[in-house]
PDB file of N, CA and C in Angstrom:
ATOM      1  N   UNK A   1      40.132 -87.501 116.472  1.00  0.00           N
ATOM      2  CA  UNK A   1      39.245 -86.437 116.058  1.00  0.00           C
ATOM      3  C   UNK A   1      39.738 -85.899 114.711  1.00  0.00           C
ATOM      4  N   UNK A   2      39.037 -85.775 113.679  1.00  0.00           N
ATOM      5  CA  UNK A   2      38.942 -84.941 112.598  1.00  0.00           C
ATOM      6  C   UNK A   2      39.090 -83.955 112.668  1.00  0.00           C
ATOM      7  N   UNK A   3      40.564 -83.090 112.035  1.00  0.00           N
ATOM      8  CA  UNK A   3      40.788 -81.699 111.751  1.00  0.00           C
ATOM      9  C   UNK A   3      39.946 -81.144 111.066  1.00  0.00           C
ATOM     10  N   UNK A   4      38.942 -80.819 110.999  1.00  0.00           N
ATOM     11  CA  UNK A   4      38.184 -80.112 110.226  1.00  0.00           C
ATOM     12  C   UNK A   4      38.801 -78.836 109.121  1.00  0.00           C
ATOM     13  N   UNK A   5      39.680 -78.433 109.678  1.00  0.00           N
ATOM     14  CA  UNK A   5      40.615 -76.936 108.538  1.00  0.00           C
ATOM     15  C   UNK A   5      41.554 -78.049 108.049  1.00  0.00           C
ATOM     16  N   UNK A   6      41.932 -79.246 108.074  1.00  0.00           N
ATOM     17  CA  UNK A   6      42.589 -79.921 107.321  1.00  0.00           C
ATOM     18  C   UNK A   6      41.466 -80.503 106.425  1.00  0.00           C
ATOM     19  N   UNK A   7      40.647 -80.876 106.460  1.00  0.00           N
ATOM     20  CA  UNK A   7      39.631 -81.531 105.517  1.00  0.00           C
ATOM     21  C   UNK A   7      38.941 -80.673 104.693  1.00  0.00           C
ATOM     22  N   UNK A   8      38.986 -79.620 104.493  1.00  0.00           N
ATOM     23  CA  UNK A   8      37.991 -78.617 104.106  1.00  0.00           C
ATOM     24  C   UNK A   8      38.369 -78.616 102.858  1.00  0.00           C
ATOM     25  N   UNK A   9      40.033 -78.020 102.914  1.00  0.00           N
ATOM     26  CA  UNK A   9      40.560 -77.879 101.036  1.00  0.00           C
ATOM     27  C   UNK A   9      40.420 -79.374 100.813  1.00  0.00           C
ATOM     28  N   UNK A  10      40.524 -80.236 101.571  1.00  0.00           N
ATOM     29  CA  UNK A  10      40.517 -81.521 100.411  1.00  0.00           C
ATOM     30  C   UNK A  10      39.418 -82.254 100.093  1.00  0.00           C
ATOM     31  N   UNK A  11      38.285 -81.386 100.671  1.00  0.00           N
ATOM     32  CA  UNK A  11      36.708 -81.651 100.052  1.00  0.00           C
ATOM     33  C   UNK A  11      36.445 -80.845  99.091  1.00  0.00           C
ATOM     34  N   UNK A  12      37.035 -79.269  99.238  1.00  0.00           N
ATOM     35  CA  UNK A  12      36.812 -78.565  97.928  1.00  0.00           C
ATOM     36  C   UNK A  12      37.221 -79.425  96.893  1.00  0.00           C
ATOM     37  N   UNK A  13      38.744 -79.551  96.536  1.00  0.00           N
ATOM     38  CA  UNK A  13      39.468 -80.053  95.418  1.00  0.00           C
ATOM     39  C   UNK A  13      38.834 -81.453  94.987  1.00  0.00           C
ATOM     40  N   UNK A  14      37.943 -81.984  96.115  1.00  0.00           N
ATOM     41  CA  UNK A  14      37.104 -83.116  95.821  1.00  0.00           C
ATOM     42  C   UNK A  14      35.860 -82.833  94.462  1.00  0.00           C
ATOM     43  N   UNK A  15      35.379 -81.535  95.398  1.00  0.00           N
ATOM     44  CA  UNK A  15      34.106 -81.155  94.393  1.00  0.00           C
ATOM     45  C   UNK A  15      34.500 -80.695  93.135  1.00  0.00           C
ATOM     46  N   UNK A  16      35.806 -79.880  93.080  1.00  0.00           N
ATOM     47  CA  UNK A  16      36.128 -79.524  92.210  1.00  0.00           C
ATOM     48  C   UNK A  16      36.249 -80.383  90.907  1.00  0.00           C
ATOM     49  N   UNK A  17      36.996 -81.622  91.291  1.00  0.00           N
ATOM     50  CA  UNK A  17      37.856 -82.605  90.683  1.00  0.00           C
ATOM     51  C   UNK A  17      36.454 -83.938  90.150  1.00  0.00           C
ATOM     52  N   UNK A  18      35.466 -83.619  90.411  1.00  0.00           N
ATOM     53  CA  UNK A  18      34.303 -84.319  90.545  1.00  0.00           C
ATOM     54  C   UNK A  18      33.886 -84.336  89.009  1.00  0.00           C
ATOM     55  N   UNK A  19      33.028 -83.078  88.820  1.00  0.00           N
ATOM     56  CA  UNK A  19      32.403 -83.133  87.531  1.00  0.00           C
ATOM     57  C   UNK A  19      33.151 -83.257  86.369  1.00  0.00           C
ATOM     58  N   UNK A  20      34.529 -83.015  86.428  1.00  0.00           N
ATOM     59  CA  UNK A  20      35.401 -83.446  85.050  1.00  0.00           C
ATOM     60  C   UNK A  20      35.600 -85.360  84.619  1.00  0.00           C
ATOM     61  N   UNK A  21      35.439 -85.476  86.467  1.00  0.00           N
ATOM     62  CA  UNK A  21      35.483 -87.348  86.473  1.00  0.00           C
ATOM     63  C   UNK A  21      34.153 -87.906  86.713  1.00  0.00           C
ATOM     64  N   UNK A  22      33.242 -87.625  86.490  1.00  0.00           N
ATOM     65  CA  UNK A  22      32.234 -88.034  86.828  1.00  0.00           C
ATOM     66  C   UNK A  22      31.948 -89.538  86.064  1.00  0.00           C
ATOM     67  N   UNK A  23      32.091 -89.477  84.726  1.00  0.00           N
ATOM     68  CA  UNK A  23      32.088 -90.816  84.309  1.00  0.00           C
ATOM     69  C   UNK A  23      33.136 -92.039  84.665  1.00  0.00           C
ATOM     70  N   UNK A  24      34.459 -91.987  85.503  1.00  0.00           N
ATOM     71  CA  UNK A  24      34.328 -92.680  85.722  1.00  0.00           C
ATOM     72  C   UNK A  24      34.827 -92.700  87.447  1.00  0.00           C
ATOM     73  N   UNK A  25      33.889 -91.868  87.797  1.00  0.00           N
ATOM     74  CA  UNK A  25      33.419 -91.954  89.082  1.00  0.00           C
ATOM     75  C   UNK A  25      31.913 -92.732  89.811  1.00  0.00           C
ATOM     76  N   UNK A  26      31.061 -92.810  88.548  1.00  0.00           N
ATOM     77  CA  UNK A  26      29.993 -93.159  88.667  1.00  0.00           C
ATOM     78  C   UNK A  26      29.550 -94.368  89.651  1.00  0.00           C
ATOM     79  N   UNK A  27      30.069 -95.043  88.982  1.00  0.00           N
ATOM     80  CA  UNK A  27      29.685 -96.949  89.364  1.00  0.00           C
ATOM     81  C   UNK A  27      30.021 -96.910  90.835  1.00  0.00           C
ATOM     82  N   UNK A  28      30.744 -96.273  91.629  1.00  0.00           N
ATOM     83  CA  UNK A  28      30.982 -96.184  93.021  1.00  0.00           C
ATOM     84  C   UNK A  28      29.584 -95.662  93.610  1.00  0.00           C
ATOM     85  N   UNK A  29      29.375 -94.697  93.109  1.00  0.00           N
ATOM     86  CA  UNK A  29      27.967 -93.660  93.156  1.00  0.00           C
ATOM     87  C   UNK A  29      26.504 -94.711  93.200  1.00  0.00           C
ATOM     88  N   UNK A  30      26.683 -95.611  92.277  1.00  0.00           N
ATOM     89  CA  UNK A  30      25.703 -96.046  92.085  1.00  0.00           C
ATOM     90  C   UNK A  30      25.521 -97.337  92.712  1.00  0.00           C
ATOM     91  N   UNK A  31      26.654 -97.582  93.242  1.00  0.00           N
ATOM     92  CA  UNK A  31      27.160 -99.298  93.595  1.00  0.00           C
ATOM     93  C   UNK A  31      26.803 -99.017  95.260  1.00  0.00           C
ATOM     94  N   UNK A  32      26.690 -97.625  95.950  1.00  0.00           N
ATOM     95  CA  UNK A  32      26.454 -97.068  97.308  1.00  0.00           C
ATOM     96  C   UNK A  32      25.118 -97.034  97.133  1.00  0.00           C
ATOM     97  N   UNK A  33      24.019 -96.734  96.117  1.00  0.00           N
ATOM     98  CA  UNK A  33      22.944 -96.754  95.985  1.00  0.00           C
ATOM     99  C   UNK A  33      22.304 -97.999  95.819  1.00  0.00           C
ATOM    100  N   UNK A  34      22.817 -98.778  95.199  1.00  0.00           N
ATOM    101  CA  UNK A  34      22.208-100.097  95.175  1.00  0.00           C
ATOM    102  C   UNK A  34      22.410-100.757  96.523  1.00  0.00           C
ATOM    103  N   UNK A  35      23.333-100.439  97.264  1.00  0.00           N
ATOM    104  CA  UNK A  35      23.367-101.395  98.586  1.00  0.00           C
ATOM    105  C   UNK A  35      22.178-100.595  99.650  1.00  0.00           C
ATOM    106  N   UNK A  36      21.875 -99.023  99.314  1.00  0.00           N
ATOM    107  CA  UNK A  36      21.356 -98.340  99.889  1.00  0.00           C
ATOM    108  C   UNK A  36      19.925 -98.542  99.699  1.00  0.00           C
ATOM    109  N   UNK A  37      19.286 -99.198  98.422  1.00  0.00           N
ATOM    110  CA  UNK A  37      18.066 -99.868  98.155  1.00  0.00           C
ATOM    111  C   UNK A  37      18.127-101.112  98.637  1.00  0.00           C
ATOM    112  N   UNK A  38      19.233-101.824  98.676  1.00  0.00           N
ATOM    113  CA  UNK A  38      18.378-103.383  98.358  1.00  0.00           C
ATOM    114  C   UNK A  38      18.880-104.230  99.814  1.00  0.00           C
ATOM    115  N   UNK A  39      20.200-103.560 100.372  1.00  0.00           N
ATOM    116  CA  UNK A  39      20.721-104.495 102.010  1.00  0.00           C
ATOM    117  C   UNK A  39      19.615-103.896 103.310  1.00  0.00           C
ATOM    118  N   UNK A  40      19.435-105.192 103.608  1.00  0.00           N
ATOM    119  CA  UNK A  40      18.256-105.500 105.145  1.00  0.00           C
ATOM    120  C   UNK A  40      19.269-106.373 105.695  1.00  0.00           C
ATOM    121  N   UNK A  41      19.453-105.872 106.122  1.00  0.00           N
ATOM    122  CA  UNK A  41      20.042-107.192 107.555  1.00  0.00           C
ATOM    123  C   UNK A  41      19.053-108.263 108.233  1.00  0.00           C
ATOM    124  N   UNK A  42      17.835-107.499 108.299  1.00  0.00           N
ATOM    125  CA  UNK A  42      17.030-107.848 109.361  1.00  0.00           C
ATOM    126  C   UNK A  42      16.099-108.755 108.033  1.00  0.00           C
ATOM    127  N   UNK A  43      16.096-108.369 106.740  1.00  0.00           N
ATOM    128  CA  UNK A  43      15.424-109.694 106.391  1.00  0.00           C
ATOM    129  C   UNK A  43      15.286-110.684 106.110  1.00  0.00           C
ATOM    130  N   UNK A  44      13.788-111.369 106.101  1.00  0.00           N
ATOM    131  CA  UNK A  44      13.247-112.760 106.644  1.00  0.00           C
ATOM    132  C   UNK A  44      14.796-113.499 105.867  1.00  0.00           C
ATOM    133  N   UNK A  45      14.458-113.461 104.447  1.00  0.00           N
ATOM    134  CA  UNK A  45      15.578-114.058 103.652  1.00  0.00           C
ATOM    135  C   UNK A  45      16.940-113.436 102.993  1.00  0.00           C
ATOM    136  N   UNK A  46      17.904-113.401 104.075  1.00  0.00           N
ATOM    137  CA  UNK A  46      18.806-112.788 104.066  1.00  0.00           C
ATOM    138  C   UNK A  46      19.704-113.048 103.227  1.00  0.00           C
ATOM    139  N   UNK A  47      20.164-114.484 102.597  1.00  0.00           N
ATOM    140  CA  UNK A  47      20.641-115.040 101.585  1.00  0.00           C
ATOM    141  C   UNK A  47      20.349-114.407 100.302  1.00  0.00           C
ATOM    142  N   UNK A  48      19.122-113.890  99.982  1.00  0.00           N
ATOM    143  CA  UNK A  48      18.336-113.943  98.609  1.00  0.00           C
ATOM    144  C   UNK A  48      18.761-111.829  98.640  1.00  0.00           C
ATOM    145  N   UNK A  49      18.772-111.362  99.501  1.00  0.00           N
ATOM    146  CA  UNK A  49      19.003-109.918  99.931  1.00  0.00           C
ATOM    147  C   UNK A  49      20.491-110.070  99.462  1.00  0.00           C
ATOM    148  N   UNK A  50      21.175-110.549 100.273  1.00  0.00           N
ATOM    149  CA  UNK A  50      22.540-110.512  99.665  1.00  0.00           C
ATOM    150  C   UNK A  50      22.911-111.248  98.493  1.00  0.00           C
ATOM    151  N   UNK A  51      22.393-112.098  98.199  1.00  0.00           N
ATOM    152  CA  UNK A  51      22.600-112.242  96.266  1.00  0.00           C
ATOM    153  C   UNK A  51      22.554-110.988  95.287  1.00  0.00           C
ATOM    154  N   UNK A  52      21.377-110.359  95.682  1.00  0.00           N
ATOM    155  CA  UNK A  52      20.584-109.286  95.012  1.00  0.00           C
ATOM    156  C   UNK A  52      21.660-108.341  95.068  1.00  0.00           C
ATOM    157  N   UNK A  53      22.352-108.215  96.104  1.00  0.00           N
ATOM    158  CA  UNK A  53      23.282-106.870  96.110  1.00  0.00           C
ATOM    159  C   UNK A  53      24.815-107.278  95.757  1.00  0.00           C
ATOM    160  N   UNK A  54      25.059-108.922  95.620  1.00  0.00           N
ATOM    161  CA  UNK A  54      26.625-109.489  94.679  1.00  0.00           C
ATOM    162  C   UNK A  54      26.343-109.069  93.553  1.00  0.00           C
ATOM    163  N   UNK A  55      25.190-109.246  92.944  1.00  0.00           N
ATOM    164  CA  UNK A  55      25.010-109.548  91.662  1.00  0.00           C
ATOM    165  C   UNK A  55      24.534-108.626  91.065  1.00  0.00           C
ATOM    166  N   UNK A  56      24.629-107.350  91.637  1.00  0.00           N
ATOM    167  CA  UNK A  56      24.524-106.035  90.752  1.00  0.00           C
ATOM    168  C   UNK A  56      25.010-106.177  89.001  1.00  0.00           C
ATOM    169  N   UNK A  57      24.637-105.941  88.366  1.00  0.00           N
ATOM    170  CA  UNK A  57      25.063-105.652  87.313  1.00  0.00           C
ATOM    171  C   UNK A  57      25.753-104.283  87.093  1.00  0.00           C
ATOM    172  N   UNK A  58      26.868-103.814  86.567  1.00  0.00           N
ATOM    173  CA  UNK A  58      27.125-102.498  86.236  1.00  0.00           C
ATOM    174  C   UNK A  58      27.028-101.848  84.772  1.00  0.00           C
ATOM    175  N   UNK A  59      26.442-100.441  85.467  1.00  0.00           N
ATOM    176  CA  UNK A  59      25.554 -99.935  84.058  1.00  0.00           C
ATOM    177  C   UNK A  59      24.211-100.138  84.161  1.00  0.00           C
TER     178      UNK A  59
END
């Protein structure tokens, strides 16, 4: 189980520590979004789904 009063300051210092790194925090950000658009498990052509999401380009 998750301490929750242990996690709390180290989500603040997260947010905190965020917008000064944001550039090169990004590509993680965006690399969760692209799998979040483009992975189906369930589809027809599952090969061609997972190409699409190796072969991200970054940027």
């Amino acid at each position: 189980m998750i301490n929750t009063e242990k996690l709390k300051p180290i989500l603040e210092g997260y947010k905190a520590y965020f917008p000064q790194h944001w550039e090169d925090e990004k590509y993680k950000w965006e690399a969760v979004r692209h799998f979040q658009d483009h992975w189906d498990i369930e589809a027809e052509d599952f090969e061609e789904i997972f190409t699409i999401y190796l072969c991200k380009e970054p940027g």
